[in-house]
Structure formats: structure tokens, C-alpha cells
N, C-alpha and C. Protein backbone atom coordinates (compact mmCIF):
# COMPACT_ATOMS: atom_id res chain seq x y z
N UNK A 1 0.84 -1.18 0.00
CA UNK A 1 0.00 0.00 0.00
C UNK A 1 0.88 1.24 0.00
N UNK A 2 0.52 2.52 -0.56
CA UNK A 2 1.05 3.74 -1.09
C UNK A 2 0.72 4.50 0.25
N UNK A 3 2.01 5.20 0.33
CA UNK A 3 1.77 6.26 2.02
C UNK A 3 0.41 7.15 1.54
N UNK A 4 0.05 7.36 2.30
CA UNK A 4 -1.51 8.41 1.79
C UNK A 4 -0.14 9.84 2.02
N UNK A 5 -0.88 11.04 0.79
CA UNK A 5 -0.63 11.93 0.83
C UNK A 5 -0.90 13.17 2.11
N UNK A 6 -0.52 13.94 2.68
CA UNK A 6 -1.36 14.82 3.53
C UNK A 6 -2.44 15.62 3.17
N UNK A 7 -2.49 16.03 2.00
CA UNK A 7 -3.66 16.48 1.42
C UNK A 7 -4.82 15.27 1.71
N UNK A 8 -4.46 14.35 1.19
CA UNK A 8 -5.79 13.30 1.63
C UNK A 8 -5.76 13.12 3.15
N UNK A 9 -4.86 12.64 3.91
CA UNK A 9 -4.73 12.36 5.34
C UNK A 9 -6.05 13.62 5.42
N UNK A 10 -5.62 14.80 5.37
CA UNK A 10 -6.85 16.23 5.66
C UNK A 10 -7.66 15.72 5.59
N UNK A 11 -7.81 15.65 3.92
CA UNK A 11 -9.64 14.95 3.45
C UNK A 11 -10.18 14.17 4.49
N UNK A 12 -9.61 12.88 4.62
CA UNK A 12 -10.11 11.77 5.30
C UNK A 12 -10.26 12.26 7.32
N UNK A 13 -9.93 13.16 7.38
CA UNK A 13 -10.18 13.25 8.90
C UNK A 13 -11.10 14.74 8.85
N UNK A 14 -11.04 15.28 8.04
CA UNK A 14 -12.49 16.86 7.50
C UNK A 14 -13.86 15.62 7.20
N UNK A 15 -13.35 14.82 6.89
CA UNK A 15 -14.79 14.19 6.23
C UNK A 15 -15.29 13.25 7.43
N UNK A 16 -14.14 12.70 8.42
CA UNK A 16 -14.86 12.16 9.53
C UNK A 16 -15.59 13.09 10.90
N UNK A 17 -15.05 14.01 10.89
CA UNK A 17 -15.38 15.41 11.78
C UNK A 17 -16.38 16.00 11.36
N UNK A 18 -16.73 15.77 9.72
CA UNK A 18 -18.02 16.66 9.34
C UNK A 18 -17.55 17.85 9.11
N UNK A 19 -16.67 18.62 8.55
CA UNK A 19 -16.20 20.17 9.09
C UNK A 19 -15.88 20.34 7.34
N UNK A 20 -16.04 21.40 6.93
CA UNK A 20 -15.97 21.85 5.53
C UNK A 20 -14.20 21.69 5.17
N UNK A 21 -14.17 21.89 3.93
CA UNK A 21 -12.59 22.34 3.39
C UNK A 21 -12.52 23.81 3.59
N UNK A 22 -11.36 24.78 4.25
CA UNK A 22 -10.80 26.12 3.87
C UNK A 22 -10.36 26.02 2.87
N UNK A 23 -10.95 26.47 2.55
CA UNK A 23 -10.75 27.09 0.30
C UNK A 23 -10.22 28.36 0.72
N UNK A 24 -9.12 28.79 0.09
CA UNK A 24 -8.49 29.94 0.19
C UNK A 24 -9.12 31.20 -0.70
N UNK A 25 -9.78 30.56 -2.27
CA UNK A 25 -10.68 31.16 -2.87
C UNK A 25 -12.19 32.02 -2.30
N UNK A 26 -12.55 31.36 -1.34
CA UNK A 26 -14.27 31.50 -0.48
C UNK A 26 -14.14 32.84 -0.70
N UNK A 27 -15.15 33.05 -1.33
CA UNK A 27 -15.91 34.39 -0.95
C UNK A 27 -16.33 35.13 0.35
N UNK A 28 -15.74 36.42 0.75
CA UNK A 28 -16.12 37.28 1.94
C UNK A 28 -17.29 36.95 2.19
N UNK A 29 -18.44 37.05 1.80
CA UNK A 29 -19.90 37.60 1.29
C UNK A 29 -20.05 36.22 1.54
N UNK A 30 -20.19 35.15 1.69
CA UNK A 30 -20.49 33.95 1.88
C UNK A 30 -20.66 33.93 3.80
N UNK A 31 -21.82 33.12 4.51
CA UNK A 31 -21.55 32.97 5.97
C UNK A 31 -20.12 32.35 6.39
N UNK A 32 -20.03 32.65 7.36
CA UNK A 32 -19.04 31.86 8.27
C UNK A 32 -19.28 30.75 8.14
N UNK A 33 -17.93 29.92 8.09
CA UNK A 33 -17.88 28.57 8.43
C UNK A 33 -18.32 27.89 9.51
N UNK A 34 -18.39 26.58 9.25
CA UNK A 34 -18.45 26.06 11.37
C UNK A 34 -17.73 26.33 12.05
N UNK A 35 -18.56 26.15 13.31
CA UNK A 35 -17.89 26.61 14.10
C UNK A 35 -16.60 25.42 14.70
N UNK A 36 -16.98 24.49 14.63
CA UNK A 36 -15.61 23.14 14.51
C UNK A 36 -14.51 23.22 13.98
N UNK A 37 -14.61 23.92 12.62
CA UNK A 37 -13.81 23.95 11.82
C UNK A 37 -12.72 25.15 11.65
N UNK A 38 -13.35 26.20 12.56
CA UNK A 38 -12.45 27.65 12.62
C UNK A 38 -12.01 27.19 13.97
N UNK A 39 -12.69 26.46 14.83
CA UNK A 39 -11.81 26.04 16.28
C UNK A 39 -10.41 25.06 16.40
N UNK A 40 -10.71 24.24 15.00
CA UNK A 40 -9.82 23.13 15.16
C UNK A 40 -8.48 23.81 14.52
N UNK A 41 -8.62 25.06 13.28
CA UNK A 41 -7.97 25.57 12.70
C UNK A 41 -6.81 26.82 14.11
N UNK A 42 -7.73 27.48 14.97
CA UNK A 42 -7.10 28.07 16.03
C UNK A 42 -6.28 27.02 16.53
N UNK A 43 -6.63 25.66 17.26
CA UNK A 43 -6.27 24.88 18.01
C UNK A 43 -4.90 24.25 17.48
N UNK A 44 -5.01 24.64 15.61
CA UNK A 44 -3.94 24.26 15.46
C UNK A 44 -2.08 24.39 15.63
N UNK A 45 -1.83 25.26 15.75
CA UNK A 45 -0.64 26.32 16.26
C UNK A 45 -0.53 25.38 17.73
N UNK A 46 0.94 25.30 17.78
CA UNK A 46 1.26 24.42 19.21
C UNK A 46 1.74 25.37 20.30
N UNK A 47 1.41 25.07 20.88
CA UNK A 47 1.80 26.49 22.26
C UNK A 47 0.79 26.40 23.61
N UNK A 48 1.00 26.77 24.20
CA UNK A 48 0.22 26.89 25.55
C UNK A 48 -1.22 27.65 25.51
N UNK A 49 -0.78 28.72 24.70
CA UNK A 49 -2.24 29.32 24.44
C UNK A 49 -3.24 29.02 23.63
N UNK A 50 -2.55 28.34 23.09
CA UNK A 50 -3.28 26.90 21.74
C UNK A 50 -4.01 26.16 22.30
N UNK A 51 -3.08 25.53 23.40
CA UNK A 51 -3.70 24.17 24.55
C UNK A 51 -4.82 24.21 25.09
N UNK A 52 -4.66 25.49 26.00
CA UNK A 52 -5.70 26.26 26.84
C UNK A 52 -6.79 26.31 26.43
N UNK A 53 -6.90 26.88 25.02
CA UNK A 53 -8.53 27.49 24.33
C UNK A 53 -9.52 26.26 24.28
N UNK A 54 -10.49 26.38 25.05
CA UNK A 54 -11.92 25.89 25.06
C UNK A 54 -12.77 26.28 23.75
N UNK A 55 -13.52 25.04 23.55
CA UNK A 55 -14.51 25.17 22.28
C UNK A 55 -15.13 26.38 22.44
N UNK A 56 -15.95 26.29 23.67
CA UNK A 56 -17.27 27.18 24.18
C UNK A 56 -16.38 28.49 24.30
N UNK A 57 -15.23 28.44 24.81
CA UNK A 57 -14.30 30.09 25.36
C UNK A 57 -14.03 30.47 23.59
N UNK A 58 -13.35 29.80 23.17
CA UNK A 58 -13.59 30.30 21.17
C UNK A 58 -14.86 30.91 20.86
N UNK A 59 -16.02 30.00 20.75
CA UNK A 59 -16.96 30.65 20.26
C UNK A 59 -17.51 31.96 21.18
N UNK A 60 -16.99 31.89 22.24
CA UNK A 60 -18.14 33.13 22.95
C UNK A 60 -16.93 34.38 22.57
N UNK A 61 -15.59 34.46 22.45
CA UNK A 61 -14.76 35.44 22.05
C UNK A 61 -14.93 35.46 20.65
N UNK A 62 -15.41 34.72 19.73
CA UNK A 62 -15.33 35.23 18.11
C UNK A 62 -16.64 35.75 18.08
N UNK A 63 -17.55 35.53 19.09
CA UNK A 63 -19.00 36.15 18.69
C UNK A 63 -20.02 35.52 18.15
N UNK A 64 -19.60 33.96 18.36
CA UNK A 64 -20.06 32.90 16.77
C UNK A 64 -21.43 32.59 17.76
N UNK A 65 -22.20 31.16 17.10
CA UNK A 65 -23.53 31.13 17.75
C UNK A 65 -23.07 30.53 18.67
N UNK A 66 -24.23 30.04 19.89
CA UNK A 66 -23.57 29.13 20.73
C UNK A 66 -23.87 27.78 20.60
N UNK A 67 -22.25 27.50 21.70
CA UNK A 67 -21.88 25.93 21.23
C UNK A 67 -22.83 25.13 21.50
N UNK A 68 -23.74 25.38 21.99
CA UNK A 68 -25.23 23.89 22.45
C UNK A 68 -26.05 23.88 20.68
N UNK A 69 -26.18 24.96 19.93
CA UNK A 69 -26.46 24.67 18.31
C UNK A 69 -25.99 24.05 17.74
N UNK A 70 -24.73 24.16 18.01
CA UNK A 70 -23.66 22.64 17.03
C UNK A 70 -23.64 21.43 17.24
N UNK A 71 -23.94 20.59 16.37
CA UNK A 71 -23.57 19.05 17.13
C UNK A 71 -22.77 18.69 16.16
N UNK A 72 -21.61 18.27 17.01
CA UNK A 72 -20.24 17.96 15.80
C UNK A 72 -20.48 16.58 15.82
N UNK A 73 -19.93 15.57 14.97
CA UNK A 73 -19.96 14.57 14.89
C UNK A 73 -19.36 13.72 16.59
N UNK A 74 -20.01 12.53 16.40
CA UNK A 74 -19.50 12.04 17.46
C UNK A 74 -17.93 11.60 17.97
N UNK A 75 -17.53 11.56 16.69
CA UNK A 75 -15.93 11.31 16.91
C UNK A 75 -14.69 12.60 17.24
N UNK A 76 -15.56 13.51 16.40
CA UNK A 76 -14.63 15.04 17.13
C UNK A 76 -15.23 15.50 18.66
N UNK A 77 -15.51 14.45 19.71
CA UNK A 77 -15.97 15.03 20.80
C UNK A 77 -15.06 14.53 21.37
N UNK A 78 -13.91 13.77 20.96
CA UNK A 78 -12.35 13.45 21.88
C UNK A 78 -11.80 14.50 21.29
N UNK A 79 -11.83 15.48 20.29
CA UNK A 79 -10.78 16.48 20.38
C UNK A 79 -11.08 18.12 21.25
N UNK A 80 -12.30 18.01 21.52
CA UNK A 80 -12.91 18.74 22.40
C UNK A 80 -12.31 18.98 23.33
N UNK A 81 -11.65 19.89 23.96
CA UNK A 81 -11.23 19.78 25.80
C UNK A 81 -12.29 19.84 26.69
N UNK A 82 -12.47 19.07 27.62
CA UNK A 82 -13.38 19.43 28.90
C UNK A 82 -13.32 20.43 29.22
N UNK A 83 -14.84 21.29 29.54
CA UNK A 83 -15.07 22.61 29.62
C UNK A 83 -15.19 22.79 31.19
């Protein structure tokens, strides 16, 4: 078997999370993304202040809806930190 690329590795774990692709193209004028998907993108950067950030503490500082509207898939609820 062929190493999977990281571009796919992405695909295959965006598509188990449920969470859109960042298209660098997207239109302004288009809504906001999920809210999963701009959290996991913060969360990404390694650092302490990275670590720290809570789902619910993200969304209530970006202004986004709140986190009891979202239901992320069941498998991105281990990348969640306890609130």
C-alpha cells in the first residue's frame, strides 16, 4: 500500500469530523464557516495558548452562535477539551 498523501490524510479526517474544506478562494460575502472547523484551525498552532482554548471560550470570544447549536460529529468530541 502507497503512504496516503497529507492532502488526503486532511480529506479523510475533515470528512470524519463533518467540518468543511478552507478554500483559500471563499468568498467574503459567503456565511461563516463552522464553528468546529475555525476552532480546530485556532487549536492548530502548538503552544500553551493553543492548549488552553476551550470550544465554548472560542466561540463566545469570536461572537459565533452558541456551542449547544452545534452538534459535531460524534468522533470530534475526543478532540474537544473538557469545559
Amino acid at each position: 500500500m502507497f503512504p496516503l498523501a497529507f492532502q488526503e490524510i486532511s480529506w479523510h479526517v475533515r470528512e470524519l469530523l463533518g467540518i468543511e474544506e478552507p478554500l483559500w478562494s471563499r468568498s467574503i460575502a459567503l456565511p461563516y464557516r463552522d464553528n468546529l472547523g475555525l476552532f480546530l484551525e485556532h487549536k492548530a498552532p502548538a503552544g500553551a495558548k493553543a492548549d488552553a482554548l476551550t470550544f465554548s471560550q472560542f466561540v463566545q470570544e469570536a461572537g459565533l452562535d452558541s456551542p449547544r447549536s452545534i452538534s459535531p460529529s460524534p468522533l470530534s468530541q475526543d478532540l474537544l477539551p473538557c469545559t
